[in-house]
Protein backbone atom coordinates (compact mmCIF):
# COMPACT_ATOMS: atom_id res chain seq x y z
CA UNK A 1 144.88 92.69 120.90
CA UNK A 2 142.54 90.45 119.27
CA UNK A 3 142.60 87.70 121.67
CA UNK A 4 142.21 89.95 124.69
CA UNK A 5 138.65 91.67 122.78
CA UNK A 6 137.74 88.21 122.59
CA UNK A 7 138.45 87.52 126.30
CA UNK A 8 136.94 90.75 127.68
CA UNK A 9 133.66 89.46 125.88
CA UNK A 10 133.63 86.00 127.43
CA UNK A 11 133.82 88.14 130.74
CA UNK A 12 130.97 90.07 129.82
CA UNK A 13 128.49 87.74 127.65
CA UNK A 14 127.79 84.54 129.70
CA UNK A 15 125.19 82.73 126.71
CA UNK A 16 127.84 80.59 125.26
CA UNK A 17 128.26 83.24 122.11
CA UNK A 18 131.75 83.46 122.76
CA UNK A 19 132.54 80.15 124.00
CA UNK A 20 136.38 79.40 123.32
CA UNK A 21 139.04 81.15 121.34
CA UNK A 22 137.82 80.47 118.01
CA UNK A 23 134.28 80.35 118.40
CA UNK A 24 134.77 84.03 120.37
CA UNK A 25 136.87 84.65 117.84
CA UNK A 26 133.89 84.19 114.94
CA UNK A 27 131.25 85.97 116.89
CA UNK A 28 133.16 89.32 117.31
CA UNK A 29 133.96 89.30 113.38
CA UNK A 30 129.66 88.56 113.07
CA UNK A 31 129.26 91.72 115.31
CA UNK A 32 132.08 93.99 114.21
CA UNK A 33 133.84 92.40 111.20
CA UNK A 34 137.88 92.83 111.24
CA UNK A 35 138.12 95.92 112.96
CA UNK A 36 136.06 95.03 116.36
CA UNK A 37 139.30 93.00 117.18
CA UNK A 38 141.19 96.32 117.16
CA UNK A 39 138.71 97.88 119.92
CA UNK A 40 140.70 100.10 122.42
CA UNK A 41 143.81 99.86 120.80
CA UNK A 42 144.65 103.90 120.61
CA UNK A 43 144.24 103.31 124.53
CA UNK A 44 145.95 100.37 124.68
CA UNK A 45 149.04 101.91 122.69
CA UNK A 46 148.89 105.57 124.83
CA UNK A 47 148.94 103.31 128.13
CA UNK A 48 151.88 100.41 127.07
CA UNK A 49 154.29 103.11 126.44
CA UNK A 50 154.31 104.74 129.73
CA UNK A 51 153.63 101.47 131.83
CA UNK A 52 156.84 100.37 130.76
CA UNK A 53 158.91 103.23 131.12
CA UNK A 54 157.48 103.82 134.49
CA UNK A 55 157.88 100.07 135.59
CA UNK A 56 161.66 100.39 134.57
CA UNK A 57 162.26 103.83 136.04
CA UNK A 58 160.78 102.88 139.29
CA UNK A 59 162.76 99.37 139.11
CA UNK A 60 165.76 100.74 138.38
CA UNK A 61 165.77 103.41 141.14
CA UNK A 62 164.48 100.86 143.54
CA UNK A 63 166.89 98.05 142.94
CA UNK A 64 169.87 100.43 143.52
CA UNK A 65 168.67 102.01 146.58
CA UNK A 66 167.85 98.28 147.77
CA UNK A 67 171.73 97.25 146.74
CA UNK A 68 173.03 100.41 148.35
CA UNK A 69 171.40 99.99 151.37
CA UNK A 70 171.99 96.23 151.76
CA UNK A 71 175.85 96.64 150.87
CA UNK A 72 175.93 99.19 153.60
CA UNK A 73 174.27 97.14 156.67
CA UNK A 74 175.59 93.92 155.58
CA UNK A 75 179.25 95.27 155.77
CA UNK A 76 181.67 95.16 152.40
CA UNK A 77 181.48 91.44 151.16
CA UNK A 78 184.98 89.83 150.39
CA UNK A 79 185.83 89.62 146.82
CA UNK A 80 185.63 85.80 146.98
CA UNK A 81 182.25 85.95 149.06
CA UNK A 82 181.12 87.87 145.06
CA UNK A 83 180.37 85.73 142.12
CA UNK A 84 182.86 86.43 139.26
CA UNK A 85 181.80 89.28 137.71
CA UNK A 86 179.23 90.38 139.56
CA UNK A 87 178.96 93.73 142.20
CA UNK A 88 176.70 92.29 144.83
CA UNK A 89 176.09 89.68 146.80
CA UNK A 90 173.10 86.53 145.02
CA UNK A 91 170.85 87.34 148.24
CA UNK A 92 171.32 90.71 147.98
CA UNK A 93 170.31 91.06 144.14
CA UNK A 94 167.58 88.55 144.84
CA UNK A 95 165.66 90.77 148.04
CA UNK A 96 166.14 93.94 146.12
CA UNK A 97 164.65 92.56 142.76
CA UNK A 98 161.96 91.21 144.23
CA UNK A 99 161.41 94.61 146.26
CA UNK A 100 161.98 96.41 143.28
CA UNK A 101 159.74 95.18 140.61
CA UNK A 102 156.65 94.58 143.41
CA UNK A 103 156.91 98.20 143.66
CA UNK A 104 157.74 98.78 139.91
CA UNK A 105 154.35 96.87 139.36
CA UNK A 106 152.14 98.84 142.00
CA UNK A 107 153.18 101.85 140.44
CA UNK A 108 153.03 101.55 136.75
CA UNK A 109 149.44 100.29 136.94
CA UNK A 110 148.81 102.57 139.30
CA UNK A 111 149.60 105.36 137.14
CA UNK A 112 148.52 103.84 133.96
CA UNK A 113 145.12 102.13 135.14
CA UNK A 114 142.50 104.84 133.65
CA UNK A 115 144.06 104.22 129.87
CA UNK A 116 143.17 100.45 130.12
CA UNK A 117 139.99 101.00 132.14
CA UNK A 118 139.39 103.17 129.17
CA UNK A 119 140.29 100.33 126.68
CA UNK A 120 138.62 97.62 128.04
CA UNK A 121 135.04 99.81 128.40
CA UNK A 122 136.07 100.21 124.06
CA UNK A 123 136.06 97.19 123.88
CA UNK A 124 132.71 95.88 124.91
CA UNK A 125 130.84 99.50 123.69
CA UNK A 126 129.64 98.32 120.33
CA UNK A 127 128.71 94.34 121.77
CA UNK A 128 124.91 94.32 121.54
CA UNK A 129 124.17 91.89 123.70
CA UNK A 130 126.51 93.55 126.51
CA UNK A 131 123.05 94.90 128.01
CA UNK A 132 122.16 91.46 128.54
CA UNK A 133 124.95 90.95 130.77
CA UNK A 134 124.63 90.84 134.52
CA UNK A 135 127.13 93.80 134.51
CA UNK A 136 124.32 96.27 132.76
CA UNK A 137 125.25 98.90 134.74
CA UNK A 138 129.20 99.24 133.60
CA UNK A 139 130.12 102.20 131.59
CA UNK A 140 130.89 101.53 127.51
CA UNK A 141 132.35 103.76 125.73
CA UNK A 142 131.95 104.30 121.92
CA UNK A 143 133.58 107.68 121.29
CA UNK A 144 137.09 108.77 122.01
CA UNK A 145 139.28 107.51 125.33
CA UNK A 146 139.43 111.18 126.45
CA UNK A 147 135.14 111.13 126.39
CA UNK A 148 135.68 107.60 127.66
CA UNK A 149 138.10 108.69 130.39
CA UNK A 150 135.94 111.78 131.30
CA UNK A 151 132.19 110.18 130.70
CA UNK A 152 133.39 107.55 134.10
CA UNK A 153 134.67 110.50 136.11
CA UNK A 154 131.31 112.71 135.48
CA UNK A 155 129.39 109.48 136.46
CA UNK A 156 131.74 107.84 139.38
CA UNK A 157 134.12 110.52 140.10
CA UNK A 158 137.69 109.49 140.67
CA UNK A 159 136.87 105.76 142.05
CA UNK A 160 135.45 105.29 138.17
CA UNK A 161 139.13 105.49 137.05
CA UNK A 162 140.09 102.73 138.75
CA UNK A 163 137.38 100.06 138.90
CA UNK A 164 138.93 96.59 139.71
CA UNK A 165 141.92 98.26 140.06
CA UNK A 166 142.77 96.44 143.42
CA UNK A 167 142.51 92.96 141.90
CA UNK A 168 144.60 94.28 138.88
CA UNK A 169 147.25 95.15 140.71
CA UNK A 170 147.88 91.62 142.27
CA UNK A 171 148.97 90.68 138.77
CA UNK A 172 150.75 93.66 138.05
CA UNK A 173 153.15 93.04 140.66
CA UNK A 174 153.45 89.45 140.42
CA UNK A 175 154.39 89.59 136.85
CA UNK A 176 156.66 92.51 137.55
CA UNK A 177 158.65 90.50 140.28
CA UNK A 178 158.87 87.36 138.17
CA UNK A 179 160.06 89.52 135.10
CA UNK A 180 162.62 91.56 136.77
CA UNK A 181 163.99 89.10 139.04
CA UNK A 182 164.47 85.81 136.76
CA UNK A 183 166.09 88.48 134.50
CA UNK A 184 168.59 90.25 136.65
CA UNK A 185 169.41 86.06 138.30
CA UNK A 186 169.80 84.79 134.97
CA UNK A 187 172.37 88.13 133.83
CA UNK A 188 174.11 87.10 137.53
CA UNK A 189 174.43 83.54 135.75
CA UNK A 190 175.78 84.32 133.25
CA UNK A 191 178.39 86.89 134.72
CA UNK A 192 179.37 84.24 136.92
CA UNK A 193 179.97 81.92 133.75
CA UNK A 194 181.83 84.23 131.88
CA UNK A 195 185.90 83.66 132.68
């Protein structure tokens, strides 16, 4: 948490005040002392919860339905065409992983992108100089996420929610994919490896 305050800042402030890790680092304890690197943190905490359930659920029920339906058009592979241990085919696990957790990724952001909207706009609210920055107009919030949360729909409506979300979502899926697949490939491995 403290690192990413410190990174939202250098977004925001471009006057060198928060130039590198530590030097970012000493100007938000300046500004805020030890609790202005805890900034959004009840949103943070309400929206990692559910992220991660949903991005399991959603892989989960993906990956089988990809499995089911690839075992199905594919035909029944021999036993000897299956690495020891394992149900389905390398390719097979492979497509439907990578399938799986793009989708897992879309959706849990998706679903969860108002809460760190919410945290991020806490985290810049009580940086003075943020009305310096060339993004003047963005909405900070200083109060609770729920006022946070409703303040951006009174004043943008529903597209307020989900500012930037487009670009966010690129990463979301990205590190979804690369999380879910080199984990169910390297649990394949080792399946394999096992006598």
């Amino acid at each position: 948490m403290p690192v990413e305050v410190v990174r939202v800042r250098q977004m925001i402030v471009r006057d060198g005040r928060y130039r590198g890790l530590a030097g970012g680092a000493r100007a938000v304890y300046r500004r805020g002392g030890v609790l202005a690197f805890y900034e959004g943190l009840g949103a943070s905490l309400l929206q990692i919860g559910p992220t991660v359930g949903i991005a399991f659920s959603t892989f989960t029920f993906t990956q089988k339905k990809m499995l089911r339906y690839l075992k199905e058009r594919g035909g029944a592979p021999e036993r000897a065409a299956l690495a020891r241990g394992n149900l389905h085919r390398a390719d097979h696990l492979l497509y439907a992983s990578v399938v799986a957790g793009s989708l897992s990724g879309l959706v849990s952001k998706t679903l969860t992108y108002p809460m760190d909207l919410a945290k991020r706009r806490m985290q810049i609210a009580s940086h003075p100089g943020a009305e310096d920055s060339p993004k003047k107009k963005l909405i900070r919030c200083q109060a609770t996420i729920w006022n946070c949360l409703s303040t951006a729909f009174r004043k943008e409506g529903l597209r307020g929610l989900y500012r930037g979300w487009s670009v966010t979502i690129y990463k979301a899926q990205l590190t979804s994919v690369i999380a879910f697949t080199t984990y169910e490939l390297v649990c394949y491995g080792i399946r394999d490896a096992i006598p």
